[in-house]
N, C-alpha and C. Protein backbone atom coordinates (compact mmCIF):
# COMPACT_ATOMS: atom_id res chain seq x y z
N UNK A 1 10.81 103.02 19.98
CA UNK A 1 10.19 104.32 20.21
C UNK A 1 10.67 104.86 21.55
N UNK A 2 11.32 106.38 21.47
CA UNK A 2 11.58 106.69 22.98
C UNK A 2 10.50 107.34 23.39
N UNK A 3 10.57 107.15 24.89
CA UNK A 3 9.82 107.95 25.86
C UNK A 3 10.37 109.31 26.07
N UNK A 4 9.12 110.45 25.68
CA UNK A 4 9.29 111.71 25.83
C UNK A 4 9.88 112.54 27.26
N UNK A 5 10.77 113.81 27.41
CA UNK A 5 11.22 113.51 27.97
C UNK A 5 10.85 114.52 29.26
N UNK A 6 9.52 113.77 29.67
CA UNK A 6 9.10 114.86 31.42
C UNK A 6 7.48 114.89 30.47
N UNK A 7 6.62 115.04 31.85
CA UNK A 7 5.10 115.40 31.74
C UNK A 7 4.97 116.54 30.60
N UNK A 8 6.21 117.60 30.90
CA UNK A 8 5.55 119.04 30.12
C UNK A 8 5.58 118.68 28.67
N UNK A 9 7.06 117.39 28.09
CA UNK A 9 6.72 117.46 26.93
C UNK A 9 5.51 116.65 26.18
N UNK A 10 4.77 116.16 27.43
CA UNK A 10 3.88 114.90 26.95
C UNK A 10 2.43 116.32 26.77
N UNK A 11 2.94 117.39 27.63
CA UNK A 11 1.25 118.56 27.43
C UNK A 11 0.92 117.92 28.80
N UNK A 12 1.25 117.90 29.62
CA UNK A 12 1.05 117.54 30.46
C UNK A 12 1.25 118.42 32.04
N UNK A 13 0.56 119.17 32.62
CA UNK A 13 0.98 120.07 34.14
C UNK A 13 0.92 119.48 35.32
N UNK A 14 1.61 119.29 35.87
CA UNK A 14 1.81 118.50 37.31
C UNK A 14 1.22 119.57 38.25
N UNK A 15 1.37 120.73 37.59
CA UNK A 15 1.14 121.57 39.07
C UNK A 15 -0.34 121.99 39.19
N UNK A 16 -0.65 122.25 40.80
CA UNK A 16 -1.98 122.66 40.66
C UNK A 16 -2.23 123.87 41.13
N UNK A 17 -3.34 124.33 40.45
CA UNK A 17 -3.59 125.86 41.11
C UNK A 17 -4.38 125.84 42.19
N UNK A 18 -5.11 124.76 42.61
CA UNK A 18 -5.77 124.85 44.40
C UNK A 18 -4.79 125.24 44.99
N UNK A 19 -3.43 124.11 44.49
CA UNK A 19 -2.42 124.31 45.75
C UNK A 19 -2.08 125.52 45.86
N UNK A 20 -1.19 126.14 47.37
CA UNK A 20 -1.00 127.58 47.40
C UNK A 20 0.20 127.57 47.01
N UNK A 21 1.20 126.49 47.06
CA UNK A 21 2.83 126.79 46.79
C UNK A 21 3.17 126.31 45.29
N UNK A 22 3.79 127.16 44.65
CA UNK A 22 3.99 126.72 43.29
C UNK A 22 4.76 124.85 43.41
N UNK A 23 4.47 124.31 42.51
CA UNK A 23 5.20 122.59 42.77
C UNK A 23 6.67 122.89 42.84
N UNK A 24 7.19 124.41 42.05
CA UNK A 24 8.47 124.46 41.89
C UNK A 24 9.33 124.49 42.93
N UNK A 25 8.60 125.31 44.19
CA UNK A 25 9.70 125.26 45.05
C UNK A 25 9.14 124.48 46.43
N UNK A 26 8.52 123.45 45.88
CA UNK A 26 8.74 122.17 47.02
C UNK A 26 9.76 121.33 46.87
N UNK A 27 10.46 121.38 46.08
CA UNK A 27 11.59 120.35 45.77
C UNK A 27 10.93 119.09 45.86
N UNK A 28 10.06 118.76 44.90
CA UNK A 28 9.61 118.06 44.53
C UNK A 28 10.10 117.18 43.02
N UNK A 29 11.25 118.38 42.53
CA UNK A 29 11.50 117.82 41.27
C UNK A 29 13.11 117.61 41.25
N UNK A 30 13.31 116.94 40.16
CA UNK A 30 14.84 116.36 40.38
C UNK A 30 15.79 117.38 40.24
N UNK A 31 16.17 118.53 40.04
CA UNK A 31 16.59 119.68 39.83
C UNK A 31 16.73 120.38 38.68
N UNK A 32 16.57 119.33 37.49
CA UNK A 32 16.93 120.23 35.98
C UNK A 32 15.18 120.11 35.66
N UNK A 33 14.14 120.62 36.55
CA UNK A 33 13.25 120.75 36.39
C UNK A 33 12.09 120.15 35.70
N UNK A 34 12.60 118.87 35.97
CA UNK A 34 11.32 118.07 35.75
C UNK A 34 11.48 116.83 37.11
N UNK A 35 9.90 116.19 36.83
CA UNK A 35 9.76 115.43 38.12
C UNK A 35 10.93 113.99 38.15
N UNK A 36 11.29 113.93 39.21
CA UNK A 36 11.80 112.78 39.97
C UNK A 36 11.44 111.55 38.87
N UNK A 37 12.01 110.82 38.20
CA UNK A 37 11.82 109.38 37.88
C UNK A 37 12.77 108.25 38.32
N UNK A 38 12.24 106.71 37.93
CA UNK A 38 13.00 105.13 38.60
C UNK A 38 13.97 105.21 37.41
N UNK A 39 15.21 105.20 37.96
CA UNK A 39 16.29 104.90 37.01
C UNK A 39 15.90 103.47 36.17
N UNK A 40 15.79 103.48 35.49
CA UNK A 40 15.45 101.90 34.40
C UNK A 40 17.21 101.41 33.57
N UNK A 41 17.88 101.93 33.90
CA UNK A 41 18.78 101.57 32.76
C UNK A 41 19.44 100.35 32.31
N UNK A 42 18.81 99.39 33.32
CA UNK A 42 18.22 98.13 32.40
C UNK A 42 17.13 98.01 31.73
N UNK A 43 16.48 98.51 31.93
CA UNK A 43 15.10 97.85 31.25
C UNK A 43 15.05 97.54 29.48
N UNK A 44 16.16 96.96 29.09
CA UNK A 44 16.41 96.21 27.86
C UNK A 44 15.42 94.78 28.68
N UNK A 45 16.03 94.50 29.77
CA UNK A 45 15.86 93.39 29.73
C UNK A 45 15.89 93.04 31.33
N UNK A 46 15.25 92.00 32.02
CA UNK A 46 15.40 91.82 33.34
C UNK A 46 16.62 91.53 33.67
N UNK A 47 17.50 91.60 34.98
CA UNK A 47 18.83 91.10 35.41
C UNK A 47 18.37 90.20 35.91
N UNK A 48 18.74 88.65 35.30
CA UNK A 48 18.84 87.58 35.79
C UNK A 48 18.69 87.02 37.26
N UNK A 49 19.52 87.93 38.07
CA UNK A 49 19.49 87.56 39.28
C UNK A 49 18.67 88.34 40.14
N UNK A 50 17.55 88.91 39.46
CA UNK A 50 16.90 89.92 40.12
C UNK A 50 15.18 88.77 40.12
N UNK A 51 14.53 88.32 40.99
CA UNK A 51 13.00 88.09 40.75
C UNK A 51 11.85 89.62 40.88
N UNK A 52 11.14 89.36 40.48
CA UNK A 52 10.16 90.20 40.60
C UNK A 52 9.77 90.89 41.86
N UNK A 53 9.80 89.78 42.97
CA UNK A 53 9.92 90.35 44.15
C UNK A 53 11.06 91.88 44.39
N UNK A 54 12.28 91.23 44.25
CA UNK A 54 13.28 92.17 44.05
C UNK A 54 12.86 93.65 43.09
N UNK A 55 12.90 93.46 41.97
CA UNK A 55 12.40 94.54 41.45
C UNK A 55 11.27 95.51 41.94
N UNK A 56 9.76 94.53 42.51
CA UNK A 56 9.05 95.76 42.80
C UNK A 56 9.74 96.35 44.47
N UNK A 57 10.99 95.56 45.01
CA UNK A 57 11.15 95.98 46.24
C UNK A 57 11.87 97.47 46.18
N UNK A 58 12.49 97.40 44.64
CA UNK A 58 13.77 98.44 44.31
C UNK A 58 12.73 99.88 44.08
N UNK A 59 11.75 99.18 43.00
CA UNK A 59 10.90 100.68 43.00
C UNK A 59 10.05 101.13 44.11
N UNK A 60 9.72 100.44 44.57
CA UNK A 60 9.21 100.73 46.73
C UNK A 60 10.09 101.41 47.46
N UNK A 61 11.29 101.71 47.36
CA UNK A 61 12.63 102.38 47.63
C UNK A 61 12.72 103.59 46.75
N UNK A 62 12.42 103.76 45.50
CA UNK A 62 12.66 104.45 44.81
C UNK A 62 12.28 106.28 44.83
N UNK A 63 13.09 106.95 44.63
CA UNK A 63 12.45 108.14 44.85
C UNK A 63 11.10 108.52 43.90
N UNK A 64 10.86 108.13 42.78
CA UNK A 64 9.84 108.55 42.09
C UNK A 64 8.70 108.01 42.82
N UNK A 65 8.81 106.41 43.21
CA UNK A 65 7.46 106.32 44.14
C UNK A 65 7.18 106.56 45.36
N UNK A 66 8.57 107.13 45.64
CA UNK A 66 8.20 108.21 47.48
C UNK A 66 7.53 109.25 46.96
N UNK A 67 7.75 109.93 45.92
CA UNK A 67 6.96 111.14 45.43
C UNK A 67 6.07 111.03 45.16
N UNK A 68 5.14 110.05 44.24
CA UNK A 68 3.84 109.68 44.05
C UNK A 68 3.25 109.67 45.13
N UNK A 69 3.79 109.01 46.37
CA UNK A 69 3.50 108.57 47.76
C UNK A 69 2.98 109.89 48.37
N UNK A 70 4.07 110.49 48.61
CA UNK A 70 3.84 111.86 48.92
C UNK A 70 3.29 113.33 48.23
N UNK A 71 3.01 113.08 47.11
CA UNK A 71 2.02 114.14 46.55
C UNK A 71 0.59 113.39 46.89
N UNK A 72 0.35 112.04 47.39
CA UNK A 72 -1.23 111.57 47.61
C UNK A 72 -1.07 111.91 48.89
N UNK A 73 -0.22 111.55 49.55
CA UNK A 73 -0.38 111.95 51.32
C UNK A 73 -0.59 113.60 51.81
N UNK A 74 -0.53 114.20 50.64
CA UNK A 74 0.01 115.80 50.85
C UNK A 74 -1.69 115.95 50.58
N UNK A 75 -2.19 115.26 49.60
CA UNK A 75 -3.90 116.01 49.75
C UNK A 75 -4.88 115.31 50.57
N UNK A 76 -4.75 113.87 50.28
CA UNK A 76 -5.55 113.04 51.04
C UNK A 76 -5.76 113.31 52.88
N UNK A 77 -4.59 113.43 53.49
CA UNK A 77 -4.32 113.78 54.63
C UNK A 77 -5.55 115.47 55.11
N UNK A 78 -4.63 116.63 54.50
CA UNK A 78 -5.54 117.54 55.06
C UNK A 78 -7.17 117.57 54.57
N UNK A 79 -7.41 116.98 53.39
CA UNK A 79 -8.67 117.19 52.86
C UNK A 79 -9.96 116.16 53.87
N UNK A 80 -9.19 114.65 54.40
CA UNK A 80 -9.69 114.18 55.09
C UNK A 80 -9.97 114.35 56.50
N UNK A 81 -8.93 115.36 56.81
CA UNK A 81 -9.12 115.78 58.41
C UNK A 81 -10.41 117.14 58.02
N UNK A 82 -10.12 117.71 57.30
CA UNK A 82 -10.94 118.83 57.44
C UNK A 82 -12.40 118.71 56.68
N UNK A 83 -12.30 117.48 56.13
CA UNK A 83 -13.79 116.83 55.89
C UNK A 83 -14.27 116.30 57.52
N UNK A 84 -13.92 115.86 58.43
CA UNK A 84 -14.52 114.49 59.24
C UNK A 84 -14.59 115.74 60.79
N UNK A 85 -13.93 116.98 60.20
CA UNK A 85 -13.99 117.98 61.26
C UNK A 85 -15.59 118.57 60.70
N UNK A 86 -15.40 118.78 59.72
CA UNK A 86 -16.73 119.37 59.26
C UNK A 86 -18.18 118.80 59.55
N UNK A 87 -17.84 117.61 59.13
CA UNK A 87 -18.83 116.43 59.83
C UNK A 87 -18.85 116.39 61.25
N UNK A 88 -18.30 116.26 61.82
CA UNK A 88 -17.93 116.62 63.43
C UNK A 88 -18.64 117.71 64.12
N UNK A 89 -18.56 118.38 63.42
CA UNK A 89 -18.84 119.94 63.78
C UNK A 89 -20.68 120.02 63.39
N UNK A 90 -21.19 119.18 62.30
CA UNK A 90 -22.33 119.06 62.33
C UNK A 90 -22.90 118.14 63.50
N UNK A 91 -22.53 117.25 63.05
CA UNK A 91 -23.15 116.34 64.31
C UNK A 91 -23.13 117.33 66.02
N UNK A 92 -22.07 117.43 66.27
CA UNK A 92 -22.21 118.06 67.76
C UNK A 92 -23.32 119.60 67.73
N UNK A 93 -22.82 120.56 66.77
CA UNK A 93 -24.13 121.63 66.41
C UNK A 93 -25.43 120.96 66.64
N UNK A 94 -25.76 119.70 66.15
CA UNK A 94 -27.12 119.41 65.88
C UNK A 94 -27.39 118.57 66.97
N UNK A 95 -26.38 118.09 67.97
CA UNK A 95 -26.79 117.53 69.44
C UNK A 95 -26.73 118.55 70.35
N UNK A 96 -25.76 120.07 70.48
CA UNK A 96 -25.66 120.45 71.33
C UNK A 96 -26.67 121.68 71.32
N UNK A 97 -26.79 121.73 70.04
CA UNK A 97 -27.45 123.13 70.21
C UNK A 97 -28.67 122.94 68.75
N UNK A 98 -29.63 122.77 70.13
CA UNK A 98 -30.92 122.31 69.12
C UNK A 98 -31.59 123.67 68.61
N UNK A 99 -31.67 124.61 69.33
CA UNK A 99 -31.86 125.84 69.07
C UNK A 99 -31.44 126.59 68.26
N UNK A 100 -30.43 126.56 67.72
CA UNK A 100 -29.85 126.78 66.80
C UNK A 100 -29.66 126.14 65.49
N UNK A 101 -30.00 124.79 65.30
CA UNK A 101 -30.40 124.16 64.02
C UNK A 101 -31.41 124.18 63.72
N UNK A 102 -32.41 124.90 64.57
CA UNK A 102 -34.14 124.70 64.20
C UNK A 102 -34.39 126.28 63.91
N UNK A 103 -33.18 126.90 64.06
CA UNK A 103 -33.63 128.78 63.60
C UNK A 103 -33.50 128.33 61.81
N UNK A 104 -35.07 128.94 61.46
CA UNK A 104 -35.25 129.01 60.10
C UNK A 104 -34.22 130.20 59.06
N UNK A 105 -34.11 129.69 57.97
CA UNK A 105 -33.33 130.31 56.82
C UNK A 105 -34.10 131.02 56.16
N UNK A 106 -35.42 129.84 55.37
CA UNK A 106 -36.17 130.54 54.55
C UNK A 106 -37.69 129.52 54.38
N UNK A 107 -38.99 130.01 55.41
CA UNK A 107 -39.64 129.02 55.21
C UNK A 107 -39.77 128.26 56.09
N UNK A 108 -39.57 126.64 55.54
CA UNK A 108 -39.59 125.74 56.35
C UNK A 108 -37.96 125.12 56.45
N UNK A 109 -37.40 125.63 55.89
CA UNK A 109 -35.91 125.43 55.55
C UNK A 109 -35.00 126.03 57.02
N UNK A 110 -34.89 124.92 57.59
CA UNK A 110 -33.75 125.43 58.45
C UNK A 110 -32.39 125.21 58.90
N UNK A 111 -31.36 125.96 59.63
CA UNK A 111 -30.09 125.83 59.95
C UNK A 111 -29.04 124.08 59.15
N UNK A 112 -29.97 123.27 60.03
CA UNK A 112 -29.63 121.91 60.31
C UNK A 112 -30.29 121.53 59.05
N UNK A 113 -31.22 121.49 57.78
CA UNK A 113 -31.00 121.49 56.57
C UNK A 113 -30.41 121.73 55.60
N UNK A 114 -29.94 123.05 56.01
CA UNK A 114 -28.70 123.85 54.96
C UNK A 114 -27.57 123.27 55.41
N UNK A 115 -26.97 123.02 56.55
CA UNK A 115 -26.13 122.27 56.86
C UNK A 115 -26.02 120.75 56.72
N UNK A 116 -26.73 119.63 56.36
CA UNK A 116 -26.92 118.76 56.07
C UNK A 116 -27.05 118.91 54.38
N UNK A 117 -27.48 119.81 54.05
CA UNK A 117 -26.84 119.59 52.59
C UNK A 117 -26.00 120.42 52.36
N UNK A 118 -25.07 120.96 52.57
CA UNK A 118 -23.47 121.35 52.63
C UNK A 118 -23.00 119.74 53.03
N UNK A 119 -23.30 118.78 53.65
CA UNK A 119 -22.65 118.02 54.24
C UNK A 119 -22.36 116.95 52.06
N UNK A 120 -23.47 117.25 51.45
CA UNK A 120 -23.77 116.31 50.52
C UNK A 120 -22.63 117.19 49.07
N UNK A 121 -22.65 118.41 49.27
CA UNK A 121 -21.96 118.69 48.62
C UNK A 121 -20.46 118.82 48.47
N UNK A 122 -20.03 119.23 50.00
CA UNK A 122 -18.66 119.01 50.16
C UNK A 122 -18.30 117.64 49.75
N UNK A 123 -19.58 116.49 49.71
CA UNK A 123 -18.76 115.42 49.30
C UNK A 123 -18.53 115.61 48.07
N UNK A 124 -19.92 116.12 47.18
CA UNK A 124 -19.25 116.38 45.89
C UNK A 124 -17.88 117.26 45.28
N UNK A 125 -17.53 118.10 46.06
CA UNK A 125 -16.75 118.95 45.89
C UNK A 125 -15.18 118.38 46.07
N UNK A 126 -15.46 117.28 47.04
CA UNK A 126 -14.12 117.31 47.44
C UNK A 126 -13.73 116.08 46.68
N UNK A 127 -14.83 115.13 46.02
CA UNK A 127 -14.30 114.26 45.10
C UNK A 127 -13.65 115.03 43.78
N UNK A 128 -14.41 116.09 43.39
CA UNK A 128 -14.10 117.10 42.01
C UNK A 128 -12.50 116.87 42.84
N UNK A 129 -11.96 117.57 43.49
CA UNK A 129 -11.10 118.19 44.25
C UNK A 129 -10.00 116.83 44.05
N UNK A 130 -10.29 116.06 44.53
CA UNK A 130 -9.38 115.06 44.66
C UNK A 130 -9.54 114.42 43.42
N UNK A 131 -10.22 114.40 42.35
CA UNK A 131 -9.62 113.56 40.52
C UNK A 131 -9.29 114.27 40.22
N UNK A 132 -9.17 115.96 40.45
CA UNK A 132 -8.82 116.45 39.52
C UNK A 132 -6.98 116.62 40.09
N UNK A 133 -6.82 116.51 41.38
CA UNK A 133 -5.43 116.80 42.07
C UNK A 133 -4.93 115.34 41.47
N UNK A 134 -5.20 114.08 41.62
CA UNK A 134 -4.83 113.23 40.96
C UNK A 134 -4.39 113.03 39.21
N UNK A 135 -5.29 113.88 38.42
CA UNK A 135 -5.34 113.69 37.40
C UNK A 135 -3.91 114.56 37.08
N UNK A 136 -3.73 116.16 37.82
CA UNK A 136 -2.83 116.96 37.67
C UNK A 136 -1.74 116.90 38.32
N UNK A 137 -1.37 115.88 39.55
CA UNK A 137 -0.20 115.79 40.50
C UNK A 137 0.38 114.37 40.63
N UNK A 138 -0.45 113.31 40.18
CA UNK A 138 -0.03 111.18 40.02
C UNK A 138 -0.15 110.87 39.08
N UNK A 139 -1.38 110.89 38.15
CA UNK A 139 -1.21 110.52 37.53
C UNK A 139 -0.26 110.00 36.13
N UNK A 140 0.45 110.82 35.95
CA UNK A 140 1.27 110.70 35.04
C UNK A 140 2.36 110.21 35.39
N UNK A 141 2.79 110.77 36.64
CA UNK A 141 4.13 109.92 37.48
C UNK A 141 3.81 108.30 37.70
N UNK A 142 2.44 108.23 38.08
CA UNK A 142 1.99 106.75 38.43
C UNK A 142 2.52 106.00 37.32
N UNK A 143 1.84 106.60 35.92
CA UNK A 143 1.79 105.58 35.15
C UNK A 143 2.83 105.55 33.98
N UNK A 144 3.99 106.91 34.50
CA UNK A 144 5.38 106.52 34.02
C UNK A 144 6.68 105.29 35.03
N UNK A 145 5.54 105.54 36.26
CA UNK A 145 6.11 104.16 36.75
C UNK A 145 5.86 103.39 36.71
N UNK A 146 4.52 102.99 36.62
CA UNK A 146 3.94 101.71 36.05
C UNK A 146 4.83 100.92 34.83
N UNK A 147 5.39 102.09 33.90
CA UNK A 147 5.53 101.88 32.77
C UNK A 147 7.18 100.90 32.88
N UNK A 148 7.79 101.93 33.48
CA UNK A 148 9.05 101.75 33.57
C UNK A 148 9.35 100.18 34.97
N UNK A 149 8.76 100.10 35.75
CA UNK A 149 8.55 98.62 36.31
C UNK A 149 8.16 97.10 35.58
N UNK A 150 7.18 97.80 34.43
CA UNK A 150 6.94 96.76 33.35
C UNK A 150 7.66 96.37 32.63
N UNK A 151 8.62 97.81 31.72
CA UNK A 151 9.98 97.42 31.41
C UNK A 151 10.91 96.66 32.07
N UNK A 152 10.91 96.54 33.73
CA UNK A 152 11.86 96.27 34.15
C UNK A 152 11.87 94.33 34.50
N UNK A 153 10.56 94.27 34.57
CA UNK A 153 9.84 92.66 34.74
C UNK A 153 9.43 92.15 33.49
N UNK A 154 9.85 92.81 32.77
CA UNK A 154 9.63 92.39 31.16
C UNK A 154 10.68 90.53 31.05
N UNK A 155 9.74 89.58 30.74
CA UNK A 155 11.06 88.62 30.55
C UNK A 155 10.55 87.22 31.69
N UNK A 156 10.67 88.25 32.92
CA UNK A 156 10.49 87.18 34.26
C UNK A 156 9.70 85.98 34.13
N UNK A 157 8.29 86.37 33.12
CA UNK A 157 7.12 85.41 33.14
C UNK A 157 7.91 84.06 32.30
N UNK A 158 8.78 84.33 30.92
CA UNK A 158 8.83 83.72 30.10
C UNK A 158 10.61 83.10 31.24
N UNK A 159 11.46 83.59 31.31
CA UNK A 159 12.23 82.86 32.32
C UNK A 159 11.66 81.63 33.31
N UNK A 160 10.66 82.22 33.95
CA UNK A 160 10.45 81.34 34.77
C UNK A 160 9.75 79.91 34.25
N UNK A 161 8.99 80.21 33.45
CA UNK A 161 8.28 78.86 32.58
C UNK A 161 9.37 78.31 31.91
N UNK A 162 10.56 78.65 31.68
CA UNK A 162 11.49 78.12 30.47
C UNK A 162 12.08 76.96 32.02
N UNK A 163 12.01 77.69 33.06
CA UNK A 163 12.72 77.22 34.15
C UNK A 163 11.63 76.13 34.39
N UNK A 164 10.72 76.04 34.75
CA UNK A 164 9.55 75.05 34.73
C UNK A 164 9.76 73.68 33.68
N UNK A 165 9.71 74.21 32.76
CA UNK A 165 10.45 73.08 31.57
C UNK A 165 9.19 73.00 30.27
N UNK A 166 8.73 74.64 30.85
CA UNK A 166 7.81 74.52 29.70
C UNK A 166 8.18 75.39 28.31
């Protein structure tokens, strides 16, 4: 059975619409417009002189998993600075300026409440935010590399036990 050929023909969109730059012109993709993949063109079968070590060292090198690498570093990075700023920014509001977290909203509801639960939702928000950037920007690369590394260590287990003398 062959493997189809790129995410789009699997129904599959890499790109996301949070992001502001289309995926197309990050050069993110190999140029005939689909994403970066690990050359496999062994993966009939392991090369003998290759251990497993070796192999996962080749796809650690590989451009498809610098790209996986770097489409997680591309959200994880700003979403976490501008979460721990946000948090930041509460905490010091609510040490420096008490007067201002105790001015009421509505009631008994004030400043430093509404802001403490913004604090509960951005978490929710930014988890939405981050499965769904995963689901639409790694996932599929992940686990066409996953795929294609398995192909490539396909063998090793049963080599090595034959080598054992079992």
């Amino acid at each position: 059975m062959e493997k189809e050929a790129g995410p789009e023909a699997a129904g599959v969109r890499l790109d996301d619409p949070w992001d502001d730059v289309p995926a197309s012109d990050r050069g993110d993709q190999d140029g005939a417009g689909g994403v970066a993949v690990l050359d496999v063109s062994g993966a009939a079968g392991p090369d003998p002189e290759l251990s497993a070590a070796d192999i996962y060292r080749e796809v650690h090198r590989s451009a498809a998993f610098r790209e996986v690498r770097r489409r997680y570093r591309r959200f994880v990075g700003p979403a976490a600075l501008a979460f721990l700023l946000w948090y930041l920014a509460y905490v010091v509001a609510a040490t420096t300026a008490p007067g201002l977290m105790a001015r009421p909203v509505a009631g008994a509801v004030n400043v430093a409440m509404v802001a403490g639960l913004g604090q509960f939702l951005t978490t929710f928000l930014l988890t939405w935010a981050y499965a769904r950037h995963a689901r639409l920007r790694r996932d599929r690369a992940a686990l066409d590399l996953r795929w294609d590394t398995q192909e490539m260590t396909r063998g090793l287990g049963r080599r090595t036990a034959r080598g054992l003398g079992r």
